[in-house]
Protein backbone atom coordinates (compact mmCIF):
# COMPACT_ATOMS: atom_id res chain seq x y z
CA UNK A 1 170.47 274.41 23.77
CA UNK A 2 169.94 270.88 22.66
CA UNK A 3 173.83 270.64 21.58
CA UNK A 4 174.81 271.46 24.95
CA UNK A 5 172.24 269.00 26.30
CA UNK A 6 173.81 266.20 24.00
CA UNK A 7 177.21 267.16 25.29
CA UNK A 8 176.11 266.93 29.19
CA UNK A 9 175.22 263.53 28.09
CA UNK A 10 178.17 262.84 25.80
CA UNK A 11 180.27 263.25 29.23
CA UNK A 12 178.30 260.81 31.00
CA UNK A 13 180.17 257.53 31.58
CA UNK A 14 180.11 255.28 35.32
CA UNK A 15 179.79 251.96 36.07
CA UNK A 16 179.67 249.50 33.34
CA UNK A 17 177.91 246.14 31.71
CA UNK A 18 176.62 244.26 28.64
CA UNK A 19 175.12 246.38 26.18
CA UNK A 20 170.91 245.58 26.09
CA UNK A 21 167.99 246.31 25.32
CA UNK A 22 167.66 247.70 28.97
CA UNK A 23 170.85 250.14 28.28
CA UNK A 24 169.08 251.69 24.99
CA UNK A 25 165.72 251.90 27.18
CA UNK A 26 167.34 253.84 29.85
CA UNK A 27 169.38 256.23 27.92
CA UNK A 28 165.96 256.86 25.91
CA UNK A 29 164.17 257.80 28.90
CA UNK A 30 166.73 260.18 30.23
CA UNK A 31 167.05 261.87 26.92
CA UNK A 32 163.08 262.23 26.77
CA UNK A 33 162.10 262.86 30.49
CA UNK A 34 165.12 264.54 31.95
CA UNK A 35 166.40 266.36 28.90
CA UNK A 36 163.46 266.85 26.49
CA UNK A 37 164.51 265.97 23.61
CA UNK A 38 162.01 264.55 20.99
CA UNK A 39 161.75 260.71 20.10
CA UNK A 40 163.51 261.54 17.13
CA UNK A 41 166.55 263.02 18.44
CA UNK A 42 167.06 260.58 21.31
CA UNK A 43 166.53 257.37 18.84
CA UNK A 44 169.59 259.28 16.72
CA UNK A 45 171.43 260.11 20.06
CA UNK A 46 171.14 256.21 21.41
CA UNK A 47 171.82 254.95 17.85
CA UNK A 48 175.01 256.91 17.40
CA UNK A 49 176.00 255.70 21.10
CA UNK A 50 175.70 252.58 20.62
CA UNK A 51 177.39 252.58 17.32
CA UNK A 52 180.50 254.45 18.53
CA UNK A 53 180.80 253.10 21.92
CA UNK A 54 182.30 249.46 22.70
CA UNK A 55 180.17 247.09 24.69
CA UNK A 56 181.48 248.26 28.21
CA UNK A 57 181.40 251.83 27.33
CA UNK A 58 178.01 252.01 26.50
CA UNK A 59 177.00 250.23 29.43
CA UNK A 60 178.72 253.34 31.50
CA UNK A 61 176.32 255.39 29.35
CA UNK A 62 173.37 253.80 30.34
CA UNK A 63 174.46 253.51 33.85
CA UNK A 64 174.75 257.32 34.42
CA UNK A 65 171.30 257.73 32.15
CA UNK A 66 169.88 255.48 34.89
CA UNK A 67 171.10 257.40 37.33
CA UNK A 68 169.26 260.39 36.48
CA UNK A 69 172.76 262.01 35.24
CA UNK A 70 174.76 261.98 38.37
CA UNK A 71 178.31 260.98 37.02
CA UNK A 72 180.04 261.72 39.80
CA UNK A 73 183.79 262.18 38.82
CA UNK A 74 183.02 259.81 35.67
CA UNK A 75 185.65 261.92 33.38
CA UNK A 76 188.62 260.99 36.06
CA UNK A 77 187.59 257.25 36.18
CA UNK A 78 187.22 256.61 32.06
CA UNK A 79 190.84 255.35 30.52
CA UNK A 80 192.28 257.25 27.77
CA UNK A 81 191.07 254.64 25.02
CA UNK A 82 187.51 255.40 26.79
CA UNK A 83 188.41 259.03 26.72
CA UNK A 84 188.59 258.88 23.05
CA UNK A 85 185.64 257.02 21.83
CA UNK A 86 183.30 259.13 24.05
CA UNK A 87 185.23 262.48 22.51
CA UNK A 88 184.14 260.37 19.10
CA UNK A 89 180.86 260.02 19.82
CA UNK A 90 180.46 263.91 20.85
CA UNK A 91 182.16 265.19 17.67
CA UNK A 92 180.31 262.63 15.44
CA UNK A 93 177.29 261.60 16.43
CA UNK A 94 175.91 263.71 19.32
CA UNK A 95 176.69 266.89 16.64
CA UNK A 96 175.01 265.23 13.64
CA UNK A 97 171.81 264.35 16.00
CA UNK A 98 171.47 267.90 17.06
CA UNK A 99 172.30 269.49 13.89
CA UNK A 100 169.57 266.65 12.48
CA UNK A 101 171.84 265.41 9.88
CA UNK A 102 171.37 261.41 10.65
């Protein structure tokens, strides 16, 4: 359950800026309030997000996490390179939070 979870985020991706403090804040409150997910896991989630993702793509991230999740046609809008680092991200580090392995 929490794999598929990290995956519906994983997809997320709208309307970008600067990666902040404010962009790690919001994607931690999604993951806590609208997902459940513990501390914990969401720290690991945001980490690997921010360590995968470049600058604009994690500001798409946090964007939809502000959102409350809406992402409306998100996937159609991200370029290929964009495409890629978010598939990254979902094989790498969304897996290895939910498996607990970081």
């Amino acid at each position: 359950m929490k794999y598929l979870a990290l995956v519906a985020i994983s997809a997320l991706g709208l309307a970008g800026c600067d990666r902040t403090a404010q962009d790690r804040e919001a994607i931690m409150e999604f993951c806590q309030e609208e997902v459940g997910m513990e501390i914990a896991e969401c720290t690991c989630l945001t980490d690997a997000a921010e360590k995968t993702l470049d600058d604009e793509l994690f500001g798409k991230f946090a964007e939809v996490a502000r959102n409350g999740g809406d992402r409306n046609e998100s996937m159609e809008k991200l370029s290929e390179a964009e495409r890629v680092q978010l598939f990254g991200f979902i094989k790498e580090g969304a897996v290895s939070c939910a498996l607990g392995q970081e």
